[in-house]
N, C-alpha and C. Protein backbone atom coordinates (compact mmCIF):
# COMPACT_ATOMS: atom_id res chain seq x y z
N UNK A 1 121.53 265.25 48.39
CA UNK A 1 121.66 266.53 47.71
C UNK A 1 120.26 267.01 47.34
N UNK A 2 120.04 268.42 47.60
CA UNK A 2 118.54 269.19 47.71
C UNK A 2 118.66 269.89 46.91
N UNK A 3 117.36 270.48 45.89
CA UNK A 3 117.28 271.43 44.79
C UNK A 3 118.35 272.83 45.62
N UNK A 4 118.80 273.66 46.89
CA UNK A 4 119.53 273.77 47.30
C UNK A 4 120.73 273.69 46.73
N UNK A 5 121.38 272.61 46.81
CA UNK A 5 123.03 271.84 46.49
C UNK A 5 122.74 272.22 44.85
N UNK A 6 121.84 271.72 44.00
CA UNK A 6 121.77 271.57 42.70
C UNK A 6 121.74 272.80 42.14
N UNK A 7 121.19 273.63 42.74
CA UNK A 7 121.03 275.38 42.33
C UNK A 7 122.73 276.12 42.73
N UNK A 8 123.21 275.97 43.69
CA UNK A 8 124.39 276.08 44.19
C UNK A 8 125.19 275.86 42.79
N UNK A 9 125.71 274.36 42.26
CA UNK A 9 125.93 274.17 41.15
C UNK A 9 126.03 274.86 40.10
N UNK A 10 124.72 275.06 39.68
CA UNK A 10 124.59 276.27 38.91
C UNK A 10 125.17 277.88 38.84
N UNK A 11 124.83 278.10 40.31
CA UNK A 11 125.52 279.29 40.10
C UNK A 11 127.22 278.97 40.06
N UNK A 12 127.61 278.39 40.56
CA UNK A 12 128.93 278.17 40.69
C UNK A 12 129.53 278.12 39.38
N UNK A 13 129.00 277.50 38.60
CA UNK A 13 129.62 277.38 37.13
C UNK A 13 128.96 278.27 36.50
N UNK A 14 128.23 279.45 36.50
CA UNK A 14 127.64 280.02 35.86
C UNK A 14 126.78 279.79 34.73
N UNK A 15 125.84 278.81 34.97
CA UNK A 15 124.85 277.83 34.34
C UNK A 15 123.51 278.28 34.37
N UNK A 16 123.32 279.31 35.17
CA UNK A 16 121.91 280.20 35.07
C UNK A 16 122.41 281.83 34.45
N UNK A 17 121.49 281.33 33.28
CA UNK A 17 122.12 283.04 32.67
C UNK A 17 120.65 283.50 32.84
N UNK A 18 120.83 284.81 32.82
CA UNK A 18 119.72 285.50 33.12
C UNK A 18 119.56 287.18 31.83
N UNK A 19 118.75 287.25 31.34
CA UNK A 19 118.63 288.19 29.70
C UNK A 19 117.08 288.03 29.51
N UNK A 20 117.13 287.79 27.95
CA UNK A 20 115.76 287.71 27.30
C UNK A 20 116.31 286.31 25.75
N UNK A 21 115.60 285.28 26.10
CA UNK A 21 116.09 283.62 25.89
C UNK A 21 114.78 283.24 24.62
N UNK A 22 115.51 282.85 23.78
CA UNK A 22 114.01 282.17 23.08
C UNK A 22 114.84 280.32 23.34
N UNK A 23 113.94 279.90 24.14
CA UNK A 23 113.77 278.64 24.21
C UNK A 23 113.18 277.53 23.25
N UNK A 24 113.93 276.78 23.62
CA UNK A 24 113.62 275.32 22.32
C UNK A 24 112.22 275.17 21.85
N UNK A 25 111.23 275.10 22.75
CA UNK A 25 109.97 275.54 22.97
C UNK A 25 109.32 276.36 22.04
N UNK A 26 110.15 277.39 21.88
CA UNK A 26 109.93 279.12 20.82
C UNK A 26 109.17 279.60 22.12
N UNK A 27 108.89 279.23 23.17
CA UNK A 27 108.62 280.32 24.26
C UNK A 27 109.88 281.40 24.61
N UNK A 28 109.53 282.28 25.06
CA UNK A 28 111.05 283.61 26.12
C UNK A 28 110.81 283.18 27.19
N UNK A 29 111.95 283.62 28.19
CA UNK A 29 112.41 283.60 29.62
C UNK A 29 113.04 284.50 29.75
N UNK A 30 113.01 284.93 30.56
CA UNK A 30 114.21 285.64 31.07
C UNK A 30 115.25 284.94 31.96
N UNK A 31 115.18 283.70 32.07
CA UNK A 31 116.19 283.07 32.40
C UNK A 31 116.45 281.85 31.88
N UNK A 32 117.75 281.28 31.56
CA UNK A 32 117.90 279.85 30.80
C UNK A 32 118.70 278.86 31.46
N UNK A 33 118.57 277.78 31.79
CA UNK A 33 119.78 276.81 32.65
C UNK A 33 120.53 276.38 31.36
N UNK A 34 122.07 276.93 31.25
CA UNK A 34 122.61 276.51 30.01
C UNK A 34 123.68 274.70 30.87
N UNK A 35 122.94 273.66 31.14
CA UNK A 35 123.46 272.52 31.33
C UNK A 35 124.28 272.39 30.99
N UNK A 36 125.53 272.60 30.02
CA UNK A 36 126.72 272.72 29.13
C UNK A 36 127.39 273.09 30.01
N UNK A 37 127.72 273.96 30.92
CA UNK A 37 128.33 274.77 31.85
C UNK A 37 128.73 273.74 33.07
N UNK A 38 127.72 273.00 33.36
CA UNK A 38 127.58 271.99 34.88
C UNK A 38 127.81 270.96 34.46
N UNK A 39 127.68 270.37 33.25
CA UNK A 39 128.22 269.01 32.61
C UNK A 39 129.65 269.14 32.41
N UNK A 40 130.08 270.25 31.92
CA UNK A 40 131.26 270.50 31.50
C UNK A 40 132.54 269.61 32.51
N UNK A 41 131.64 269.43 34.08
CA UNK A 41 132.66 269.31 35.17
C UNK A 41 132.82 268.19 35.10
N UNK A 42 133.53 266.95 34.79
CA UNK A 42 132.47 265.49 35.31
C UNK A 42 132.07 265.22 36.48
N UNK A 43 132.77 265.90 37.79
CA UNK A 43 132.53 265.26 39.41
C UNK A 43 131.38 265.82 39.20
N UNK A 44 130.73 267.36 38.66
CA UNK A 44 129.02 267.62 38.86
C UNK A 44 127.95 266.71 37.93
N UNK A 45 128.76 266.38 37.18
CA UNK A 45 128.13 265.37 35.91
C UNK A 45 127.25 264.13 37.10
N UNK A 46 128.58 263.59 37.31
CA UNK A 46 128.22 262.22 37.99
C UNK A 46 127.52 262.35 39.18
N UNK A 47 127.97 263.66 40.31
CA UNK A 47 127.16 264.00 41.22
C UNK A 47 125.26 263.72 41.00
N UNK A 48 125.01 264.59 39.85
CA UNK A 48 124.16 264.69 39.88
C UNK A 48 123.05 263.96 39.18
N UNK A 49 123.76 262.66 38.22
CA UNK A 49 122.93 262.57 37.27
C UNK A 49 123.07 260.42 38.61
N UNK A 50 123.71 260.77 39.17
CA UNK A 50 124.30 259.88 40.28
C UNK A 50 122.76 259.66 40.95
N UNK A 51 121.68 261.60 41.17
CA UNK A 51 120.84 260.97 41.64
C UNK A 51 119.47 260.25 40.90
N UNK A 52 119.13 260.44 39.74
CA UNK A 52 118.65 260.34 38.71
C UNK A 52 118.93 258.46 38.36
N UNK A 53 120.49 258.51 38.57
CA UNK A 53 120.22 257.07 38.51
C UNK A 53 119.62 256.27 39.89
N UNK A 54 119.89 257.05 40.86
CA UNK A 54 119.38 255.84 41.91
C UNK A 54 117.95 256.10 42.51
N UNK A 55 117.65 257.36 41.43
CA UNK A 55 115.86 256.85 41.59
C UNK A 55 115.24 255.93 40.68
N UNK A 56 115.81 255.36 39.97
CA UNK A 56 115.34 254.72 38.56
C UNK A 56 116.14 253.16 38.86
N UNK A 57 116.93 252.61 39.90
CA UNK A 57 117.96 251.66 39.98
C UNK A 57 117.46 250.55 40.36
N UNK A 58 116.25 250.79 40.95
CA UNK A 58 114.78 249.40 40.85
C UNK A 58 114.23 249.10 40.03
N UNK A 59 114.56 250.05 38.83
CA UNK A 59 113.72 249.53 37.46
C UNK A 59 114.07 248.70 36.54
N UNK A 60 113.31 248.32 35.87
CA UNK A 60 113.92 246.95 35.08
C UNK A 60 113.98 247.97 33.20
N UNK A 61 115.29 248.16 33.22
CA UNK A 61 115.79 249.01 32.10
C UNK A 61 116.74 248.19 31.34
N UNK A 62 116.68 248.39 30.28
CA UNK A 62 117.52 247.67 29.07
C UNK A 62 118.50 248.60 28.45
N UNK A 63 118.03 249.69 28.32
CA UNK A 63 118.64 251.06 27.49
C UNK A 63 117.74 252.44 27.97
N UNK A 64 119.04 253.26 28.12
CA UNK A 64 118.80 254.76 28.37
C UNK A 64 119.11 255.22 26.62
N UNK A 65 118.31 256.82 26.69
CA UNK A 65 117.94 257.47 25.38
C UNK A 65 118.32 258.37 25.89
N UNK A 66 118.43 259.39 25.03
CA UNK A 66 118.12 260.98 24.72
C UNK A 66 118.40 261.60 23.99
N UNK A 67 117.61 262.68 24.14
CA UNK A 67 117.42 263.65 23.12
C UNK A 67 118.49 263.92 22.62
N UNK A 68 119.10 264.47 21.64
CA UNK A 68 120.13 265.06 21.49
C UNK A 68 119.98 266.77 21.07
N UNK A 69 120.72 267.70 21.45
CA UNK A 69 122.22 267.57 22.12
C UNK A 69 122.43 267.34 23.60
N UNK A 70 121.32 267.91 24.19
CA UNK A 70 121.15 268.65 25.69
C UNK A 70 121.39 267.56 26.45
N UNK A 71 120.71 266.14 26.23
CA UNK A 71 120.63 265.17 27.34
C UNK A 71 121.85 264.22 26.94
N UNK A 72 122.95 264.51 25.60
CA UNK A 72 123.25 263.17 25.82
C UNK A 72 124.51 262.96 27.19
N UNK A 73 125.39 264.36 27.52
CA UNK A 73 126.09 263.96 28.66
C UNK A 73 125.09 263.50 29.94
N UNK A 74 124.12 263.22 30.11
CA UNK A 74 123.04 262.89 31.44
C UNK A 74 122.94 261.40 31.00
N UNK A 75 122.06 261.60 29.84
CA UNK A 75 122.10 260.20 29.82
C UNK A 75 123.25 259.07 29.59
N UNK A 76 124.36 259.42 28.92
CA UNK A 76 125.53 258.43 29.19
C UNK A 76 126.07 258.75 30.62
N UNK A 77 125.93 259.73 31.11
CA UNK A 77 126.41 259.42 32.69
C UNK A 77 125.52 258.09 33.48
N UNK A 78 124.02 258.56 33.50
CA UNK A 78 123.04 257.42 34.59
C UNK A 78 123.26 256.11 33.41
N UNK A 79 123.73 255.63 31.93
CA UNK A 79 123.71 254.20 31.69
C UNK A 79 124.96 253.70 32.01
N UNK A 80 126.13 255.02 32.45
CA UNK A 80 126.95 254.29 33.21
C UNK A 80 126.92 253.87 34.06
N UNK A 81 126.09 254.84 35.25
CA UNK A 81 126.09 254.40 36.77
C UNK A 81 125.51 252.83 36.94
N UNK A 82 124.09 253.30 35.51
CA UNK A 82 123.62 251.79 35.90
C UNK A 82 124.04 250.71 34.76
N UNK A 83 125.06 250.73 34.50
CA UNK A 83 125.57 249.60 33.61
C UNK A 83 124.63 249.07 32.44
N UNK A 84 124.03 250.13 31.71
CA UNK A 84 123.24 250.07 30.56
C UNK A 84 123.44 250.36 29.42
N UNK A 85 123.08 250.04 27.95
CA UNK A 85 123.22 250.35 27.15
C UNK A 85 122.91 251.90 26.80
N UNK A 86 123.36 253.06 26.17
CA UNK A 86 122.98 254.32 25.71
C UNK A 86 123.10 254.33 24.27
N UNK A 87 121.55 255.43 23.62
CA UNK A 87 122.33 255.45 22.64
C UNK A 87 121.29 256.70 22.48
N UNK A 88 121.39 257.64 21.39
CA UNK A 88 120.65 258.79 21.71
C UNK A 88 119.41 258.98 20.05
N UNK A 89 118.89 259.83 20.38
CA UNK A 89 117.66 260.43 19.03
C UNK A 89 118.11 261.40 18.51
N UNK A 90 118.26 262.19 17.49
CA UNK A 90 118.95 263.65 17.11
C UNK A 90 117.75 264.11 15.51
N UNK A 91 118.09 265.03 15.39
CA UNK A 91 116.99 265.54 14.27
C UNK A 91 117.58 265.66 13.32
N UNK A 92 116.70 265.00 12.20
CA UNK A 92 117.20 264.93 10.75
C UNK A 92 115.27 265.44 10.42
N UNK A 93 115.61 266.77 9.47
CA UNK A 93 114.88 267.64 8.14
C UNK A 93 113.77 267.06 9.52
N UNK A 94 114.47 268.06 10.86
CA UNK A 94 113.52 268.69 11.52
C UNK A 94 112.62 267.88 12.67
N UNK A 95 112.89 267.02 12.63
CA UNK A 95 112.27 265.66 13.27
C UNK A 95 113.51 264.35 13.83
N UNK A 96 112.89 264.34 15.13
CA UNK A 96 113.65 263.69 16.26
C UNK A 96 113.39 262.00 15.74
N UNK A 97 114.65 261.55 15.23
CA UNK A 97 115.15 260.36 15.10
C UNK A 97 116.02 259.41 15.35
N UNK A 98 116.37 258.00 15.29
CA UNK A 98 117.17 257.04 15.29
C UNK A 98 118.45 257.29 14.11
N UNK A 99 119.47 257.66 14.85
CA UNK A 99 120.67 257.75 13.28
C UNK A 99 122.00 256.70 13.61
N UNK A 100 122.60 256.37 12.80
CA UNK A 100 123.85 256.02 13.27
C UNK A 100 124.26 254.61 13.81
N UNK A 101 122.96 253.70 13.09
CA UNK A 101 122.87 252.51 13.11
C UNK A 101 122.17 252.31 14.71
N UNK A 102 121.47 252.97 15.45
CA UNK A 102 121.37 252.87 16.43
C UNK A 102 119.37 251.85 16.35
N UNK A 103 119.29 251.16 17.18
CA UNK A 103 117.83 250.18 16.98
C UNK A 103 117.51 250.14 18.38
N UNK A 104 116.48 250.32 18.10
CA UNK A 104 115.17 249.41 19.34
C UNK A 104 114.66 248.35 19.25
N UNK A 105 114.90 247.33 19.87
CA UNK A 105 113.87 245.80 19.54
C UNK A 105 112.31 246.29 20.64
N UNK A 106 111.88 245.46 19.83
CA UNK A 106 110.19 245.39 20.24
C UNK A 106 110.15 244.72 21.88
N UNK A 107 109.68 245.46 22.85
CA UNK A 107 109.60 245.20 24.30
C UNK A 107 110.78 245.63 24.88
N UNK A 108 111.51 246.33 24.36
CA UNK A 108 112.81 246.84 25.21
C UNK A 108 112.20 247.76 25.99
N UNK A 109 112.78 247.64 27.48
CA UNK A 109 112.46 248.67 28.52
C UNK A 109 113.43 250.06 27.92
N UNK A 110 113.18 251.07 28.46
CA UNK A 110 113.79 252.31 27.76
C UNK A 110 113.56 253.43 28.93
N UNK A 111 115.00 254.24 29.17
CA UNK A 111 114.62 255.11 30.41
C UNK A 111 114.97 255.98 29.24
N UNK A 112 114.54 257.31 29.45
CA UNK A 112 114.55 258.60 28.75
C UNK A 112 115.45 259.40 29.66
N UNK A 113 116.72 259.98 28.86
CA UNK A 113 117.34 261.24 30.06
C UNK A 113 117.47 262.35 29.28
N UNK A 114 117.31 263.70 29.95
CA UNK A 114 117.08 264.47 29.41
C UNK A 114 117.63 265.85 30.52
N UNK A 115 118.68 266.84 29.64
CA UNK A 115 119.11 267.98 30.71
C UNK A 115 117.85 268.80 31.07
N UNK A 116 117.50 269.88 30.47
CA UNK A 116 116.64 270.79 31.05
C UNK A 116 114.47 270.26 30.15
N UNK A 117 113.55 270.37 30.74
CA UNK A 117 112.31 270.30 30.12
C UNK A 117 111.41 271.65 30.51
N UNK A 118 111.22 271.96 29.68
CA UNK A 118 110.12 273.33 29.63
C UNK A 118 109.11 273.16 29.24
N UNK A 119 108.54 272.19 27.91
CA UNK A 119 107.14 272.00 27.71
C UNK A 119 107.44 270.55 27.56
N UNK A 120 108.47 269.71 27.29
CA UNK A 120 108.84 268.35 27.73
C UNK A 120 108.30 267.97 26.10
N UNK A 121 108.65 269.03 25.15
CA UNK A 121 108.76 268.58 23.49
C UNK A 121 109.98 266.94 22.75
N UNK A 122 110.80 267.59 23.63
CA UNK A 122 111.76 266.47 23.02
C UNK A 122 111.92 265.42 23.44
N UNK A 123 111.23 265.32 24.42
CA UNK A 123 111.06 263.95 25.13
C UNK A 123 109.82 263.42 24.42
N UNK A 124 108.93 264.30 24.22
CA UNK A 124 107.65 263.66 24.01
C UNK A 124 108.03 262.86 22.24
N UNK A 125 108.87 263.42 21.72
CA UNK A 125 109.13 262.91 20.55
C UNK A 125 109.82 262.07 20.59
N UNK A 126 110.76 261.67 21.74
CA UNK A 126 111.63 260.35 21.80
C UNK A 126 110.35 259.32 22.34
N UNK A 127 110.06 260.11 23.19
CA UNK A 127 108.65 258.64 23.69
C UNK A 127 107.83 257.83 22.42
N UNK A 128 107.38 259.51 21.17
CA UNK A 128 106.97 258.63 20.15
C UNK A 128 108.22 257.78 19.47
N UNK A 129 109.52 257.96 19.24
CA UNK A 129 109.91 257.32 18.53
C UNK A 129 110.36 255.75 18.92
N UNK A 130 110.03 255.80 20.38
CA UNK A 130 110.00 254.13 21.53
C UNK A 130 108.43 253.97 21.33
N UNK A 131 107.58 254.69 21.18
CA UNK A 131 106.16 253.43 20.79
C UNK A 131 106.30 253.13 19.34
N UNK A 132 106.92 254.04 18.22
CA UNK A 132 106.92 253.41 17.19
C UNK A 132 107.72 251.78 16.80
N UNK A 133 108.69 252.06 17.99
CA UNK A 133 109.09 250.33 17.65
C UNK A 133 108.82 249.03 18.66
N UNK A 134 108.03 249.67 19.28
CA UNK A 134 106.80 248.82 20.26
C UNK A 134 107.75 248.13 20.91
N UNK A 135 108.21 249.03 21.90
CA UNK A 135 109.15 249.61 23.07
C UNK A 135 108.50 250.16 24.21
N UNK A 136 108.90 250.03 25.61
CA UNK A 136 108.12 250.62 26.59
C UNK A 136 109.39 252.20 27.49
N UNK A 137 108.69 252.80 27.65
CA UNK A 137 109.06 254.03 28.43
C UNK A 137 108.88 254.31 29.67
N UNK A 138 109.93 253.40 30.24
CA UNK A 138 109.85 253.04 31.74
C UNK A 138 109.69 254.69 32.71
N UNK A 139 110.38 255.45 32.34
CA UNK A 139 110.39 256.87 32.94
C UNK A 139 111.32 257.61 32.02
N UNK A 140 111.54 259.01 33.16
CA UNK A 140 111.81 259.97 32.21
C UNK A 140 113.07 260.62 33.41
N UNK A 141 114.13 261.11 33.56
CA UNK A 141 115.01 261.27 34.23
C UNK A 141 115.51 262.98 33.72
N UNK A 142 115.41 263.90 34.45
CA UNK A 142 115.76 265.43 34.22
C UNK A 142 116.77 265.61 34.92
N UNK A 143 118.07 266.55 34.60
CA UNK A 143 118.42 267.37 35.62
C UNK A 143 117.36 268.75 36.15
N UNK A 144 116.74 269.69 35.12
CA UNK A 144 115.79 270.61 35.42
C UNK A 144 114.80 270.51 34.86
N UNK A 145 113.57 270.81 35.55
CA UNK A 145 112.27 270.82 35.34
C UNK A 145 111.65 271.99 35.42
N UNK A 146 111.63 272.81 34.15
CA UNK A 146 111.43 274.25 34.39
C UNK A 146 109.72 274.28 34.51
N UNK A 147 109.12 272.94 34.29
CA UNK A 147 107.98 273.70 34.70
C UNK A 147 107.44 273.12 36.19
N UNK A 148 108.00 272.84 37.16
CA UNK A 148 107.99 272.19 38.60
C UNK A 148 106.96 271.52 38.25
N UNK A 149 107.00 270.57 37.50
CA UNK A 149 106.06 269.15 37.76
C UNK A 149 105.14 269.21 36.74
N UNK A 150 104.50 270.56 36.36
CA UNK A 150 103.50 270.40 35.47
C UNK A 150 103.46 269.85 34.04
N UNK A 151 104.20 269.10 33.62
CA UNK A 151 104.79 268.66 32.74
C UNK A 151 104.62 267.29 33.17
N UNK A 152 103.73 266.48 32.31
CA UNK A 152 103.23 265.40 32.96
C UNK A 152 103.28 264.24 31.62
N UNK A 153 104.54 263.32 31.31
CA UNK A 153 104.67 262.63 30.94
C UNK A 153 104.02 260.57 30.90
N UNK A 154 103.18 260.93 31.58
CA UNK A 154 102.39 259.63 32.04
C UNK A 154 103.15 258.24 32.38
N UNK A 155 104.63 258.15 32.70
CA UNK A 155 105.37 257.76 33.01
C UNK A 155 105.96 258.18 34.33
N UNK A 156 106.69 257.22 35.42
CA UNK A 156 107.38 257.89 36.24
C UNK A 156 108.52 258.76 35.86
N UNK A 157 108.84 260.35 36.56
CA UNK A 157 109.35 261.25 36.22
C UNK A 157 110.36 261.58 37.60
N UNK A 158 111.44 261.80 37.65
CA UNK A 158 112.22 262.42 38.62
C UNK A 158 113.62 263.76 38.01
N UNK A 159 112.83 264.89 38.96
CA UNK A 159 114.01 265.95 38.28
C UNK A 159 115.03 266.04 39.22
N UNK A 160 116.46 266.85 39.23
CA UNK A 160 117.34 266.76 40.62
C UNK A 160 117.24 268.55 40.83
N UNK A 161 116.46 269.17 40.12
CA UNK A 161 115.92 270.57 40.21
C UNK A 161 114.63 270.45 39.72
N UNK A 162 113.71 271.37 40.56
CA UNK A 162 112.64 271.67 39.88
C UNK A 162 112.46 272.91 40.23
N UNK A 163 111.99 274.08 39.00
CA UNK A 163 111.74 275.47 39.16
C UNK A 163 110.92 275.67 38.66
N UNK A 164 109.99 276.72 38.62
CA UNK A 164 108.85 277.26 38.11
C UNK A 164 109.48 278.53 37.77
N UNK A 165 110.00 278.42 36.55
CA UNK A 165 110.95 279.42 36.14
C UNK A 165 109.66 280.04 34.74
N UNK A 166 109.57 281.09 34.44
CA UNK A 166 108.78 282.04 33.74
C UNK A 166 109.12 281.74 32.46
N UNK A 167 108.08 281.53 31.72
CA UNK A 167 108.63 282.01 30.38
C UNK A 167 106.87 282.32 29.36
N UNK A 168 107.30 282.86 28.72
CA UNK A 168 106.19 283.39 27.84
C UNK A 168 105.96 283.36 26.22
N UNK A 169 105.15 283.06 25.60
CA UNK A 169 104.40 283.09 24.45
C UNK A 169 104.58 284.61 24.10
N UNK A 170 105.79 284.32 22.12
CA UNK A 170 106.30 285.31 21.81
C UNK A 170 105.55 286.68 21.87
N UNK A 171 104.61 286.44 21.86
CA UNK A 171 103.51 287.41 21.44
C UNK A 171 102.94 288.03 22.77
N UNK A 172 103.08 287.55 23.82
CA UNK A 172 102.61 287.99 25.50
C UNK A 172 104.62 288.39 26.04
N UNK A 173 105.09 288.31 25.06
CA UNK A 173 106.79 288.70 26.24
C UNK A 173 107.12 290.30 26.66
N UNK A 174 106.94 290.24 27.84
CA UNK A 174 107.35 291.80 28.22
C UNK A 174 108.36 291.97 27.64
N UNK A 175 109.66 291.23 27.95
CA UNK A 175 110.82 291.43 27.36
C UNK A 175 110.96 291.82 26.01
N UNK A 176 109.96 291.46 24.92
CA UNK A 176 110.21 291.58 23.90
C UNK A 176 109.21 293.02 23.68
N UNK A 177 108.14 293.46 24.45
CA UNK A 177 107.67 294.80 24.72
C UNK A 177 108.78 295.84 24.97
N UNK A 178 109.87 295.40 25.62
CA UNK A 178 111.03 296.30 25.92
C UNK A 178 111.72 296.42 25.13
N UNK A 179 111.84 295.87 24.29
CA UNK A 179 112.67 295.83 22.95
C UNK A 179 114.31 295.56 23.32
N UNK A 180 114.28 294.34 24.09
CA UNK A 180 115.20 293.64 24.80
C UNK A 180 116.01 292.87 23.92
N UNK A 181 117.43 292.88 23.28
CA UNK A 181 117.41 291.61 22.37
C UNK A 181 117.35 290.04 22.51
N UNK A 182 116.91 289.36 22.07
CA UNK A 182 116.69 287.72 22.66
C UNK A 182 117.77 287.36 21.83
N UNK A 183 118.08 286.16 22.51
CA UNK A 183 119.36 285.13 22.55
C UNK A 183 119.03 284.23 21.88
N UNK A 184 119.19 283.06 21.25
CA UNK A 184 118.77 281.94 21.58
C UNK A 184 120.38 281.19 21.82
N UNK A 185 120.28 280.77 23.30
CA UNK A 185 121.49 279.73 23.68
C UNK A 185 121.47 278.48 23.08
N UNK A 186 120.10 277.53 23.51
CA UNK A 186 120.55 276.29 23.44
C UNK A 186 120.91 275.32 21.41
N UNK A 187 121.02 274.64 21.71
CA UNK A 187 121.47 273.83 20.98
C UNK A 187 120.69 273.88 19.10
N UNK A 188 119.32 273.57 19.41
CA UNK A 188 118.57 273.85 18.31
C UNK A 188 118.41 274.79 17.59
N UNK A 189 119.00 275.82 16.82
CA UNK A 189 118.62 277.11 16.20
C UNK A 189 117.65 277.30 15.64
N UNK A 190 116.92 278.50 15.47
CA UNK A 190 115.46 279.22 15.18
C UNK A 190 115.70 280.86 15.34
N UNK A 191 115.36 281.23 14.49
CA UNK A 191 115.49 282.74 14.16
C UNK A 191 115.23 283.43 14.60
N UNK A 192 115.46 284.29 15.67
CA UNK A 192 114.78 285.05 16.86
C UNK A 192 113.93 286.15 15.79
């Protein structure tokens, strides 16, 4: 399956909305991959997060993470495929943490999954919260990579989309020159 098949997906479930988006980021787009839509299915769930696990299925992993909300259907899909422990990070007074009795022992391998990355913020905060318990971050597993690669986690990285999809700094947004109203879809709220 080719960024092709994976875009297909998307439109099919209507998972690419297209407006004026304030992203998790606080950057705009004019377009947003709402993952909620394509997870929703499980055969696209597993399809896809199917490939995510079998680029990562040589690695020596103990436990998959993620962010919460966006990544946790991805990542309990690939610790199923690969018969691993999951357990996820979520934000408490604003800051990406461990809740819910959930632990890291010291040297645990750790894959990171994660639905969509735009400046690759919430990952980068799960990565700190695996060096704080002197834990390793074997890679990083996307369904979309909105910034096609440039987003460089110093870990191995595999997306099952990658786009170089636009988005802009509130203060440079045409859209918001147009006096367009912005959205914010995903999960985290912030005050447009």
């Amino acid at each position: 399956m080719d960024n092709a098949n994976i875009f297909d997906i998307f439109l099919k479930t209507n998972a690419l909305l297209n407006g004026h988006f304030l992203l998790t980021s606080g950057r705009h787009s004019n377009q947003y991959f709402q993952c909620a839509l394509v997870l929703q299915y499980p055969q696209y769930n597993e399809i896809i997060c199917k490939l995510i696990a079998d680029y990562f299925k040589s690695y020596e992993i103990d436990t998959i993470i993620s962010p919460a909300i966006g990544g946790i259907c991805v990542g309990q899909e690939v610790a199923r495929q690969l018969n691993k422990r999951f357990i996820f990070a979520e934000r408490e007074n604003n800051k990406m943490t461990l809740r819910r009795g959930f632990q890291i022992k010291p040297n645990e391998k750790i894959l990171i999954c994660e639905d969509v990355v735009t400046t690759g913020g919430s990952v980068f905060e799960v990565m700190d919260i695996i060096k704080e318990n002197n834990a390793v971050t074997v890679g990083v597993g996307m369904i979309v990579d909105r910034s096609n690669s440039k987003v460089k986690f110093g870990v191995p990285q595999f997306s099952t989309l990658k786009l170089d999809v636009v988005s802009y700094q509130p203060d440079e947004c045409p859209l918001c020159k147009e006096n367009i109203p912005i959205i914010k879809p995903g999960s985290r709220k912030k005050a447009p």
